[in-house]
Protein backbone atom coordinates (compact mmCIF):
# COMPACT_ATOMS: atom_id res chain seq x y z
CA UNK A 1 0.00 0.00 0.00
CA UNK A 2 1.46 3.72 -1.06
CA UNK A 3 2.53 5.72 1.48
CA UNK A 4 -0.44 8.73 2.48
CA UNK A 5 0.69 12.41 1.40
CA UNK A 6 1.54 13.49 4.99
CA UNK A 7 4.20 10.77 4.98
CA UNK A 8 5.53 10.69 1.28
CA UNK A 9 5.73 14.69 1.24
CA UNK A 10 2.69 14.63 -1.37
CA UNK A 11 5.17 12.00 -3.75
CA UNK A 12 7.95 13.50 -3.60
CA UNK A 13 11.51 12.04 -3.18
CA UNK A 14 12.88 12.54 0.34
CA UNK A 15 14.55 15.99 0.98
CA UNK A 16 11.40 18.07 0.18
CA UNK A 17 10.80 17.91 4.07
CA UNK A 18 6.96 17.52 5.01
CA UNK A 19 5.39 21.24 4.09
CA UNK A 20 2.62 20.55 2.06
CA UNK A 21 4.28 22.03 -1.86
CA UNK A 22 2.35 23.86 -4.24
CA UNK A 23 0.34 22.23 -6.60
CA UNK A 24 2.10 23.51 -9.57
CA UNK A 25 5.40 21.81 -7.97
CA UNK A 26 3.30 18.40 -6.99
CA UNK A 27 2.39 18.06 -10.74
CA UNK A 28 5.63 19.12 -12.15
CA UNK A 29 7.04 16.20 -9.94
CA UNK A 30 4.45 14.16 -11.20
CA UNK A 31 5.22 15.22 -14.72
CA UNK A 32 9.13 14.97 -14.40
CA UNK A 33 8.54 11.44 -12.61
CA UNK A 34 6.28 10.03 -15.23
CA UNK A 35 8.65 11.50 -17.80
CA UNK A 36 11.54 10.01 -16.18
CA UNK A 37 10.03 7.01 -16.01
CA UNK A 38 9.44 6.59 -19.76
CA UNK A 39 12.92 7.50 -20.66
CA UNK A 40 14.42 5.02 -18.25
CA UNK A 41 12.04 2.05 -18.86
CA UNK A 42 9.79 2.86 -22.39
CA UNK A 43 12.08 4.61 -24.30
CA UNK A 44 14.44 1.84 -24.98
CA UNK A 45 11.88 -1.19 -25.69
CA UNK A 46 10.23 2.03 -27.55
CA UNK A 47 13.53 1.94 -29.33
CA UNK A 48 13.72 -1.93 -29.70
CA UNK A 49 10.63 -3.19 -30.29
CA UNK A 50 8.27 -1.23 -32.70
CA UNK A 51 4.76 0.13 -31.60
CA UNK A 52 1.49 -2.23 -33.26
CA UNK A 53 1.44 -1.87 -36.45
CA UNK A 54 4.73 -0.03 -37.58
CA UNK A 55 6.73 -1.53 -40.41
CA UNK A 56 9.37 -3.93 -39.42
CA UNK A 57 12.67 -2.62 -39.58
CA UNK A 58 14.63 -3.57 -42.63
CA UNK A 59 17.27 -6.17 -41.88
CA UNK A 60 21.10 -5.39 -42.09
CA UNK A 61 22.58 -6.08 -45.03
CA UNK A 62 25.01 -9.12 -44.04
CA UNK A 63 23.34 -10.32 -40.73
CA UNK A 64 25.54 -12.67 -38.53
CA UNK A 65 24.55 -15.31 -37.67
CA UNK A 66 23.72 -15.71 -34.06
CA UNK A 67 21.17 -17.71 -31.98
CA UNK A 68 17.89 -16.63 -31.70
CA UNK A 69 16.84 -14.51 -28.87
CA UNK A 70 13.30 -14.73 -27.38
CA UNK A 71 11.25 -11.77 -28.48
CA UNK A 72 10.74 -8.34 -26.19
CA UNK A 73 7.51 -8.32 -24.18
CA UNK A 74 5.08 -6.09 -25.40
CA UNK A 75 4.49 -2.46 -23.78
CA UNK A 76 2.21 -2.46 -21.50
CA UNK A 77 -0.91 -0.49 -22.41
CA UNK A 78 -1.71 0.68 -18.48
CA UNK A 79 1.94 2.94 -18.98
CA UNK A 80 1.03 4.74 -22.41
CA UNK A 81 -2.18 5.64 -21.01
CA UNK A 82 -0.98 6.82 -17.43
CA UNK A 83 1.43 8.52 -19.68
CA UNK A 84 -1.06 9.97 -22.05
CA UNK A 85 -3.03 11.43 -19.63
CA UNK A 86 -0.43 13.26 -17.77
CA UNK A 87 0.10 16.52 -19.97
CA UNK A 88 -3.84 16.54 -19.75
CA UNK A 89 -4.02 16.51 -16.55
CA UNK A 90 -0.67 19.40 -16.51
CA UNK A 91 -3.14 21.62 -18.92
CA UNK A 92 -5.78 21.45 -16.50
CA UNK A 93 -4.05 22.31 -13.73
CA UNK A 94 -1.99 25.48 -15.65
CA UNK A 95 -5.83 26.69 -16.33
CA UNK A 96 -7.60 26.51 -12.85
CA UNK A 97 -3.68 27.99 -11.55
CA UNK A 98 -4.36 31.45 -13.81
CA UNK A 99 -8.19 30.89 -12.63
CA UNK A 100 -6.84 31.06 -8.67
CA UNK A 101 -7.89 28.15 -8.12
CA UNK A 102 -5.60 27.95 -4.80
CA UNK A 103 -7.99 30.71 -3.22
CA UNK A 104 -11.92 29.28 -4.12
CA UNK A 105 -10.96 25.75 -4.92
CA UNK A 106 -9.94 24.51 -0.85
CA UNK A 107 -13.28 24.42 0.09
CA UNK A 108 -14.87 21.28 -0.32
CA UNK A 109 -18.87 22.16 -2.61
CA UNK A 110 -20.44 19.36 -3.51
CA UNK A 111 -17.54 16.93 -3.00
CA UNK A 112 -15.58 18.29 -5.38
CA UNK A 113 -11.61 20.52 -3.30
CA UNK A 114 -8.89 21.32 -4.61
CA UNK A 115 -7.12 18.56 -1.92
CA UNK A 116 -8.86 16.14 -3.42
CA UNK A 117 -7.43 16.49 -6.82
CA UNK A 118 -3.84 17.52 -5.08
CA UNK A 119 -4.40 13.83 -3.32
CA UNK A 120 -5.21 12.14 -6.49
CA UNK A 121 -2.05 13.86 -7.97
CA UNK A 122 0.36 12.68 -5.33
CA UNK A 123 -0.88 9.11 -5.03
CA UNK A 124 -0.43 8.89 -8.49
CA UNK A 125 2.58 10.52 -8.78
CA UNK A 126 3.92 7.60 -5.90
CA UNK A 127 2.76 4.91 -8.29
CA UNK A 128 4.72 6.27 -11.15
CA UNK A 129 7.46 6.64 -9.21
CA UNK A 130 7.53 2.85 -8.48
CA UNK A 131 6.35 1.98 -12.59
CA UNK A 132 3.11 1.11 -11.34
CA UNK A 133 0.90 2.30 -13.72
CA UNK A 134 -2.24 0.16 -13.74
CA UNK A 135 -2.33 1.57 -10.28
CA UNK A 136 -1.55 5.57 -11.53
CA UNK A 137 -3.65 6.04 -14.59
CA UNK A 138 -7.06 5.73 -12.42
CA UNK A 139 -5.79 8.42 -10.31
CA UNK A 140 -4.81 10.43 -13.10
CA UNK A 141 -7.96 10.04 -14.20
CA UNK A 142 -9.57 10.83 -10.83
CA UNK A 143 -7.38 13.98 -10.25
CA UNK A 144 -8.28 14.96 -14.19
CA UNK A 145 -11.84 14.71 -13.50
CA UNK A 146 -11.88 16.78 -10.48
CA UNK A 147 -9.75 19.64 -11.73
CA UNK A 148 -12.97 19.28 -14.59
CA UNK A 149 -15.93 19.08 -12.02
CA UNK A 150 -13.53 21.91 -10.04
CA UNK A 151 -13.51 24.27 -13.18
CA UNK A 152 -17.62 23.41 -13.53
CA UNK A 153 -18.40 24.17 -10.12
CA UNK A 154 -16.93 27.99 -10.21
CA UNK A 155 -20.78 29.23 -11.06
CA UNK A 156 -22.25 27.72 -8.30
CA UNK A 157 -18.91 28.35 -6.23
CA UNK A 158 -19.71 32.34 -6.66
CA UNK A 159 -23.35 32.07 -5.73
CA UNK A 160 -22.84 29.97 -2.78
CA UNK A 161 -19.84 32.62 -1.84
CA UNK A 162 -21.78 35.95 -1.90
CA UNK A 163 -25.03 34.21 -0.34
CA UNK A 164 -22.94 33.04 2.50
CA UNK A 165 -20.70 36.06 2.25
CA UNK A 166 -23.65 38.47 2.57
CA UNK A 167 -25.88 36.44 5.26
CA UNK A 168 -22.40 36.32 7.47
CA UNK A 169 -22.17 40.04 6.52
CA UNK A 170 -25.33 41.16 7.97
CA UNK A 171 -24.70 38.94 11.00
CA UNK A 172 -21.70 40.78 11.40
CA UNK A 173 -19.63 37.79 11.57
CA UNK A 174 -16.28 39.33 9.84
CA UNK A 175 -14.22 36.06 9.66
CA UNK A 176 -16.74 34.04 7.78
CA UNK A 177 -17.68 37.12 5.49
CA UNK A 178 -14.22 37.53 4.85
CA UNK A 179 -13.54 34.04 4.07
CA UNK A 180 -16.65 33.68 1.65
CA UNK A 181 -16.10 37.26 0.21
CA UNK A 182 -12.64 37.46 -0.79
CA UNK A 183 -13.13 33.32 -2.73
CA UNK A 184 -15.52 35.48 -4.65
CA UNK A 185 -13.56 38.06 -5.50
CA UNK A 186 -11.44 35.57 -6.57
CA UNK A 187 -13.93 34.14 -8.68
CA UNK A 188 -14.28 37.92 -10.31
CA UNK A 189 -11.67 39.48 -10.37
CA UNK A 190 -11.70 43.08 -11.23
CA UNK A 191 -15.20 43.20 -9.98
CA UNK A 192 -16.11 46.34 -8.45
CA UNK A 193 -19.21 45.35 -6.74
CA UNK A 194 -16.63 42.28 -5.07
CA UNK A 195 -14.11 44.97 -3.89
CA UNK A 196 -16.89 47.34 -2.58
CA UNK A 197 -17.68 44.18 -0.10
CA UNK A 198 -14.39 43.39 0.46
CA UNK A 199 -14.19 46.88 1.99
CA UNK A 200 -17.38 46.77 3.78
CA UNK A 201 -15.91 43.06 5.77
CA UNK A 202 -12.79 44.73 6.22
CA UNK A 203 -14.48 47.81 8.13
CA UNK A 204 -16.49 45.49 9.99
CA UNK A 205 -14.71 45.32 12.81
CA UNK A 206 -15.02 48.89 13.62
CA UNK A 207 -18.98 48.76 12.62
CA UNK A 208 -19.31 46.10 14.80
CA UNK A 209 -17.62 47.74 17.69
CA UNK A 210 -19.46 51.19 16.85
CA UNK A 211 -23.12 49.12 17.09
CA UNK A 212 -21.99 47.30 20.29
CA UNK A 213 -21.40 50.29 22.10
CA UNK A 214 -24.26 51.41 20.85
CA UNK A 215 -26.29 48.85 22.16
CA UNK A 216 -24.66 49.14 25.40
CA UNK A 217 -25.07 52.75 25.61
CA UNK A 218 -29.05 52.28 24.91
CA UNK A 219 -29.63 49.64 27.27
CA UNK A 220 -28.14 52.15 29.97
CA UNK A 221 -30.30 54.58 29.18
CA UNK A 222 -27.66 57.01 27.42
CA UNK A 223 -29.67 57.61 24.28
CA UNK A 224 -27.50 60.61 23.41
CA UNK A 225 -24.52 58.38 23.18
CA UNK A 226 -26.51 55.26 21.85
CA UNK A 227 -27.43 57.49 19.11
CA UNK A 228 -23.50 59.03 18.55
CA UNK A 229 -22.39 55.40 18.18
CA UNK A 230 -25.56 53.81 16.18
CA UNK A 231 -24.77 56.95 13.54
CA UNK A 232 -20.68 56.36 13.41
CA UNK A 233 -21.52 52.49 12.56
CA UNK A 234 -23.90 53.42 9.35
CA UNK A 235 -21.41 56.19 8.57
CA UNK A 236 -19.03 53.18 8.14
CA UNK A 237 -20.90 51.19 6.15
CA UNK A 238 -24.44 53.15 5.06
CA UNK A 239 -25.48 49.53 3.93
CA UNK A 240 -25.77 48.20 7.24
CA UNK A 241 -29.37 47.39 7.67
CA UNK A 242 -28.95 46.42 11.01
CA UNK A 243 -28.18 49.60 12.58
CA UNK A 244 -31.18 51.29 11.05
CA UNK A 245 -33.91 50.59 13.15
CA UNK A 246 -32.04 50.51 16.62
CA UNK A 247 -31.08 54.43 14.99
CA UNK A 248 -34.48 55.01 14.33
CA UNK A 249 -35.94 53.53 17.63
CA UNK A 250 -33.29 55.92 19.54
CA UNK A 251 -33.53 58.69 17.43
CA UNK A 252 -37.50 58.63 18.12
CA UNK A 253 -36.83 58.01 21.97
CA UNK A 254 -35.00 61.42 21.98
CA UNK A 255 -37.02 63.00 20.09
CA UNK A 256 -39.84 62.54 22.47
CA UNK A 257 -37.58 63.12 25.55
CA UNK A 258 -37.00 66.82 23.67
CA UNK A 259 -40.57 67.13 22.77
CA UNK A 260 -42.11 66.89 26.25
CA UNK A 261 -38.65 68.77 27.73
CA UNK A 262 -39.71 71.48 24.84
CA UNK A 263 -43.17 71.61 25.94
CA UNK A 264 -42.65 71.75 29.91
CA UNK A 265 -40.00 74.95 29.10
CA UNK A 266 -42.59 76.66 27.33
CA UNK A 267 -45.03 76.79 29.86
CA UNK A 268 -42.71 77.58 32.15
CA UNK A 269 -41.65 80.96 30.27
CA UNK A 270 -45.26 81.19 29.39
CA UNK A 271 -45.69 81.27 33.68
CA UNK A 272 -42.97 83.68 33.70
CA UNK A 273 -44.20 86.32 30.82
CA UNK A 274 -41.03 85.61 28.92
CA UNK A 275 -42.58 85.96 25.69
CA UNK A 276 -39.13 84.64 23.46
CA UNK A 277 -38.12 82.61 25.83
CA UNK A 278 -41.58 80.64 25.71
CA UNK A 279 -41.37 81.25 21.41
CA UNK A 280 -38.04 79.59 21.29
CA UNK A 281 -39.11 76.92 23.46
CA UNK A 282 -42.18 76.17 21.50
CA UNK A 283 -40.04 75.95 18.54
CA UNK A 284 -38.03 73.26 20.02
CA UNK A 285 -41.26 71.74 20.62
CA UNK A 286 -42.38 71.90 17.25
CA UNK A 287 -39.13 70.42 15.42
CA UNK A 288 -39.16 67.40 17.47
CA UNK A 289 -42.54 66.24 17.07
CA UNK A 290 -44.17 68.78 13.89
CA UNK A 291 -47.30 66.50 14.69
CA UNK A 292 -47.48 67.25 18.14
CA UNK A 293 -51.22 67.14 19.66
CA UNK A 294 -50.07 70.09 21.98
CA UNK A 295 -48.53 72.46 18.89
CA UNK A 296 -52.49 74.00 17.94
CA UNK A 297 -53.40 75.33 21.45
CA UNK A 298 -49.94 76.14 22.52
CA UNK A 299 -49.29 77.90 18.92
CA UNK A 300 -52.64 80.45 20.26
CA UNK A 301 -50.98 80.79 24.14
CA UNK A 302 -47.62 82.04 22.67
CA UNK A 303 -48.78 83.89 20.03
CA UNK A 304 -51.32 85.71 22.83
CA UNK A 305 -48.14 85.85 24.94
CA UNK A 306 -46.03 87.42 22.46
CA UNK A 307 -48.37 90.20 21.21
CA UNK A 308 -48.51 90.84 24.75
CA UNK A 309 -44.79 91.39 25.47
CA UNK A 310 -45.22 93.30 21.92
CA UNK A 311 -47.60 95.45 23.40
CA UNK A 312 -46.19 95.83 26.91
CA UNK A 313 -42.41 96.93 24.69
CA UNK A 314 -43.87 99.62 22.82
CA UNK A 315 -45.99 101.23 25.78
CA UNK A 316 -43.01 101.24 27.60
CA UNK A 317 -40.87 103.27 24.54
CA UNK A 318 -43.79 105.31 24.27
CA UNK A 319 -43.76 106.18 27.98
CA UNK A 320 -40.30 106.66 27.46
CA UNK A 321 -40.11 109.04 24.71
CA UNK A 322 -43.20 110.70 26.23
CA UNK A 323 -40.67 111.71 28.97
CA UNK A 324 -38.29 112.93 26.28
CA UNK A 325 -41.08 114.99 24.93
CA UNK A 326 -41.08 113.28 21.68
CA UNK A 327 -44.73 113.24 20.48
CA UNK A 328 -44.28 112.69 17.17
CA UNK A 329 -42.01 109.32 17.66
CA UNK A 330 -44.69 108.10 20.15
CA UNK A 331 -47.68 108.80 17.93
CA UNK A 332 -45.55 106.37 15.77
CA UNK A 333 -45.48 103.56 17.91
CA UNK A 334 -48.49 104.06 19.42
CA UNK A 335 -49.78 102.77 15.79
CA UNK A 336 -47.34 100.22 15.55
CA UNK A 337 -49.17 98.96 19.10
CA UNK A 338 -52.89 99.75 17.12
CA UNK A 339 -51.07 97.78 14.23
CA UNK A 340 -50.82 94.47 16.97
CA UNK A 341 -54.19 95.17 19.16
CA UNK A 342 -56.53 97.86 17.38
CA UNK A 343 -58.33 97.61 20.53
CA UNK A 344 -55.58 98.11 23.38
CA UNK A 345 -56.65 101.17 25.52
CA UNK A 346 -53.69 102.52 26.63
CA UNK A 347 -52.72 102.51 22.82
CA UNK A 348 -55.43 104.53 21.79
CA UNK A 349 -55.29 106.95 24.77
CA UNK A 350 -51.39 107.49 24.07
CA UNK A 351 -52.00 107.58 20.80
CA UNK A 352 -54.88 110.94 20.97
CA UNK A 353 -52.82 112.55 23.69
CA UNK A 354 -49.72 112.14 21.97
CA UNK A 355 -51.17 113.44 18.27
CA UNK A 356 -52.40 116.55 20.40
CA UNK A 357 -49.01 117.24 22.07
CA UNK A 358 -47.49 116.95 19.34
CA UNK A 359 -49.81 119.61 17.16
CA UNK A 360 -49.39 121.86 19.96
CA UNK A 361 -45.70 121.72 19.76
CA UNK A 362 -45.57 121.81 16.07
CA UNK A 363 -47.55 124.70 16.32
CA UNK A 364 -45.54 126.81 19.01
CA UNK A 365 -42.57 125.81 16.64
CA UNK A 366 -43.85 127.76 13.70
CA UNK A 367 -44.30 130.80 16.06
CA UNK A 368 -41.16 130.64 17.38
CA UNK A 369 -39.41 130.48 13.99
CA UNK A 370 -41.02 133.36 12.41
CA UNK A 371 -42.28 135.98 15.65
CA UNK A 372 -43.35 138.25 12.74
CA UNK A 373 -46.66 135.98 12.17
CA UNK A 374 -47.60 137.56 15.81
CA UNK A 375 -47.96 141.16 14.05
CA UNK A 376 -51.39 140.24 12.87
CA UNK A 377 -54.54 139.87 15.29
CA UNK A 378 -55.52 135.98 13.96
CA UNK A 379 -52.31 134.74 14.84
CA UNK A 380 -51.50 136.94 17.79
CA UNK A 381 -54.91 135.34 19.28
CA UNK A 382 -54.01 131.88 18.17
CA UNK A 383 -50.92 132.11 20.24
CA UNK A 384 -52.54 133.44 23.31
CA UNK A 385 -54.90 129.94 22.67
CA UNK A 386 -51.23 128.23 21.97
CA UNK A 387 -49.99 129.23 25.48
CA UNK A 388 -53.25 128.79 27.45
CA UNK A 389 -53.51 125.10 26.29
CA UNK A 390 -49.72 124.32 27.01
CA UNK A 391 -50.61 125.46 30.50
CA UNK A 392 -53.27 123.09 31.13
CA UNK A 393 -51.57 120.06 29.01
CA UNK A 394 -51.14 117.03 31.31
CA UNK A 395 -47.64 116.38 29.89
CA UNK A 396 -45.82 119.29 31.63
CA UNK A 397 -42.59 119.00 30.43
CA UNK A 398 -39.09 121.17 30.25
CA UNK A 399 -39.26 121.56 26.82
CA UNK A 400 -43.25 122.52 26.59
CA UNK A 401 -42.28 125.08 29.46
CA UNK A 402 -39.12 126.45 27.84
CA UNK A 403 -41.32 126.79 24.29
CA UNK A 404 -44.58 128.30 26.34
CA UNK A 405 -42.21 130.97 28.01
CA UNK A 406 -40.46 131.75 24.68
CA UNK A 407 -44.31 131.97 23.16
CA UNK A 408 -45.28 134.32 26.05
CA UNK A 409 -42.27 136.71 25.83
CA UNK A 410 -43.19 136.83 21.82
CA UNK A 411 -46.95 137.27 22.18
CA UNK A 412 -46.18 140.09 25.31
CA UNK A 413 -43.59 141.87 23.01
CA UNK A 414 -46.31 141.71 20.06
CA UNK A 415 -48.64 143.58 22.55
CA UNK A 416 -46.65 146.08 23.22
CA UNK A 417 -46.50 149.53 21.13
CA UNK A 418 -42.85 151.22 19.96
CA UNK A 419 -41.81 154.55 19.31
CA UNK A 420 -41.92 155.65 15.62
CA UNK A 421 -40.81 158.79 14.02
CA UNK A 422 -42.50 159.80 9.98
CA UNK A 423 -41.41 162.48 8.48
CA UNK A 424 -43.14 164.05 5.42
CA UNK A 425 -43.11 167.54 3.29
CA UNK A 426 -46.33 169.12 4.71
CA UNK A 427 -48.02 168.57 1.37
CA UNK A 428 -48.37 165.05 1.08
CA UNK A 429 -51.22 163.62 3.13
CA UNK A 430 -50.11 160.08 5.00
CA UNK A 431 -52.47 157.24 5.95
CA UNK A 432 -50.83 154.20 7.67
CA UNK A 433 -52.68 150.86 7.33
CA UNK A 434 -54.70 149.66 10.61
CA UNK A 435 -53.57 153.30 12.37
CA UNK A 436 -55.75 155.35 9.80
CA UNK A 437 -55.25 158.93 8.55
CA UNK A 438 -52.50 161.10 9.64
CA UNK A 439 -52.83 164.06 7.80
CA UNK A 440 -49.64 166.08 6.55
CA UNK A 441 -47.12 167.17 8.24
CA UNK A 442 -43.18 167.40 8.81
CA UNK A 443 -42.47 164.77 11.12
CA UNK A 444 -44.70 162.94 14.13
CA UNK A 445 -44.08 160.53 16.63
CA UNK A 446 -46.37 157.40 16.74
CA UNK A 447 -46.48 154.44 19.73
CA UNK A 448 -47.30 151.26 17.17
CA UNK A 449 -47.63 147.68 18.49
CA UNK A 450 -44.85 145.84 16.64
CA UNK A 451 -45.47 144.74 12.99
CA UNK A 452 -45.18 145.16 9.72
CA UNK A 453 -47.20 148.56 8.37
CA UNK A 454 -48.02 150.53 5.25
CA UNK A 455 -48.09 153.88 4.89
CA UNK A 456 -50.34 154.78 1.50
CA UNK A 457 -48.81 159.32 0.46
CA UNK A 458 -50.93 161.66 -1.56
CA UNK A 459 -50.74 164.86 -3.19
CA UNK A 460 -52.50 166.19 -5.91
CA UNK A 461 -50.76 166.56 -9.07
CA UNK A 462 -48.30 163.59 -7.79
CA UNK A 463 -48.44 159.76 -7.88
CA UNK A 464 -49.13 158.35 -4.91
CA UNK A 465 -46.58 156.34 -2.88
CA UNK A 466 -46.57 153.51 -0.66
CA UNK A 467 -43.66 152.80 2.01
CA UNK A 468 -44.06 149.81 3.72
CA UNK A 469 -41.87 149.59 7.30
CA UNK A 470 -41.15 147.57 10.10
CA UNK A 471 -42.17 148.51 13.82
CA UNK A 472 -39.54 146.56 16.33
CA UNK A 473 -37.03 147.06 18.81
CA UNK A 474 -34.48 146.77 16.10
CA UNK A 475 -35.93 149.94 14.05
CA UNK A 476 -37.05 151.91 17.14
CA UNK A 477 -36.35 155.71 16.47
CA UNK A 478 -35.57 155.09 13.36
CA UNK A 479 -37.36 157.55 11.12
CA UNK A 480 -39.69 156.78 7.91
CA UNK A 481 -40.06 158.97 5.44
CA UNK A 482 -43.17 159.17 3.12
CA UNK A 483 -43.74 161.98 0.74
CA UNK A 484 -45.09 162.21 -3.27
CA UNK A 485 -42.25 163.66 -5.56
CA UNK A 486 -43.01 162.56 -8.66
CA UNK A 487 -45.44 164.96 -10.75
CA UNK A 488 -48.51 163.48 -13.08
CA UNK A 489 -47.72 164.83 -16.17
């Protein structure tokens, strides 16, 4: 009985040492043996004897005589066989070696391994070794029709690899996925679907880690960091279904932890009339759970709370600039308040007092900028109405005061008659506007409120003239004259 391929070195004369050789060595040992073989033993009867059927060889032309010899025995068919099927068997194996068959062929599918063909090889190779060949062409024929069935089976080799690859894959069990994964990326090379899991098993290792502590982390009750690990293991491989749902179901739990944290902070601010506080809040509210049963009648509460605080900031920059005297700004946001709540009292109060301050001011103003308005009755008794309403305003202020005193001193002065000297020629009769008629004469001294007056000349025989002049403290004793010179011709 042959030797087994642990103990022969797979066939293999002695000095080879007991590490398992490649198969391309094994069958070049094979091939060298067989061929050895042949030389030593076949060639020469090859030589000798002719094959069946080939011509005799001619005799020699003066044989000597000698006794007869008993004839060769014939070849023995079992050797040209064994031999005959060795180079078939070398072509096989030089194909399935550029198919890599030494990565997907070792595991055994459907009875059919690469071992069992290496086995075949090295029993045979033991036979032919010891010119046994009855014994070696059945194994050559064995280890030729499993490098066949091995070559057949690549097909179903692939499916079987990325079925088992993927199933170990999603039950994150690296080794196997690796081991299924990368026989078929053997069996496809240059596949890029094959590399793209290759890379997913090889960053397994950290998605597996990633998902544990995730799971850890969740069944601690840290959903914050359950949810920073679930996301850093499906930003490692965004094809891990696994880690979706346990995302989801955390992402969910935290998102109704904010929800009711959102909705106890608004009421809480609500409580405290912190109208942004209680906005921003509700906000929070309304991004973790948009469907929130709470968000309709909580919307109404802090939008009621927030044109309050509205309200409530522009009284109190209307009181405010009511203090500064500023009518006309507070009017302003006294409609900005009408513009929230037509209806809010204190708006429309502010609002009417305001609009009359300011009128009165506005009015005072144009006195005050041109005093010479005061010179006629109308607006010298729409001042004294000016002043006597600024005294009973509500809204006594510096600047009302300072304006009312100013009006006063204005409206007093306007009151109050100036010295003015006319001179004429004695022959030009003088009328002055809202004084009446003078007469002629050479010069006269008149007391005239201050104002702006017309004196109207005439003499017969002349054109008229008209000199208008200005009674103040400015022109006081300064003398007007008014007489015709210019004859009608």
């Amino acid at each position: 009985m042959p030797e087994s391929p642990e103990a022969s070195g797979f066939g293999l004369r002695p000095g080879y040492g007991r590490k398992r050789p490649a198969l391309t060595v094994v069958v070049a040992a094979a091939a060298l043996a067989g061929t050895a073989l042949f030389v030593a033993f076949g060639l020469p009867d090859f030589v000798r004897a002719p094959r069946p059927g080939a011509p005799s060889a001619a005799p020699p032309a003066t044989p000597a005589p000698r006794a007869e010899a008993p004839a060769p025995p014939a070849p023995d068919a079992s050797r040209a066989e064994a031999e005959a099927l060795v180079p078939e068997m070398l072509r096989r194996v030089a194909r399935l070696e550029g198919d890599g068959v030494r990565q997907w062929g070792r595991d055994p599918h459907q009875g059919v391994s690469l071992s069992t063909a290496e086995e075949a090889i090295v029993r045979a190779t033991s036979h032919l070794d010891r010119q046994e060949y009855r014994e070696a062409r059945p194994l050559l024929q064995q280890a030729i029709e499993t490098l066949d069935r091995l070559a057949e089976s690549k097909p179903e080799r692939l499916r079987h690899a990325q079925t088992e690859g993927r199933a170990a894959l999603a039950a994150l069990d690296a080794a196997a996925a690796l081991r299924h994964l990368e026989i078929a990326a053997a069996l496809t090379p240059g596949d890029p679907q094959a590399r793209a899991l290759l890379e997913r098993v090889r960053r397994l290792p950290q998605v597996v880690a990633a998902f544990r502590q995730g799971e850890s982390a969740e069944a601690a009750g840290e959903l914050a960091r359950a949810r920073a690990a679930y996301r850093e293991a499906a930003s490692l491989d965004p094809e891990f279904e696994g880690v979706r749902a346990p995302l989801r179901r955390v992402e969910a739990a935290l998102a109704a932890a904010e929800y009711r944290s959102a909705l106890s902070e608004t009421l809480a601010r609500l409580a405290d009339g912190n109208a942004r506080a209680a906005e921003a809040a509700y906000e929070r509210a309304r991004r973790a759970n948009p469907q929130g049963p709470e968000l309709a009648d909580l919307r109404q509460r802090v939008d009621a709370a927030t044109q309050l605080a509205a309200l409530e900031r522009l009284r109190d920059q209307a009181a405010g600039l009511e203090r500064q005297e500023k009518w006309v700004d507070a009017v302003k946001l006294y409609d900005q308040a009408l513009a929230v709540d037509r209806t809010a009292s204190f708006a429309v109060r502010g609002r009417e007092n305001a609009q009359r301050l300011a009128q009165l001011h506005a009015a005072i103003d144009a006195y005050l900028a041109d005093p010479a308005r005061l010179q006629s009755a109308d607006p010298l008794a729409h001042a004294r109405a000016l002043l006597a309403e600024s005294v009973a305003a509500e809204a006594e202020g510096p600047v009302l005061s300072g304006k009312r005193q100013r009006l006063a001193q204005l409206e007093a002065a306007a009151r109050t008659p100036l010295p003015v000297l006319l001179r004429s020629d004695r022959n030009t009769e003088i009328t002055v506007q809202r004084v009446g008629t003078l007469g002629t004469f050479e010069s006269r001294r008149l007391e005239l409120p201050p104002g702006r007056y017309v004196a109207v000349g005439s003499r017969p025989g002349y054109r008229d003239v008209r000199v208008t002049f200005e009674v103040s403290s400015e022109t006081a004793e300064r003398p007007v004259t008014i007489q015709c010179t210019e004859p009608i011709r």
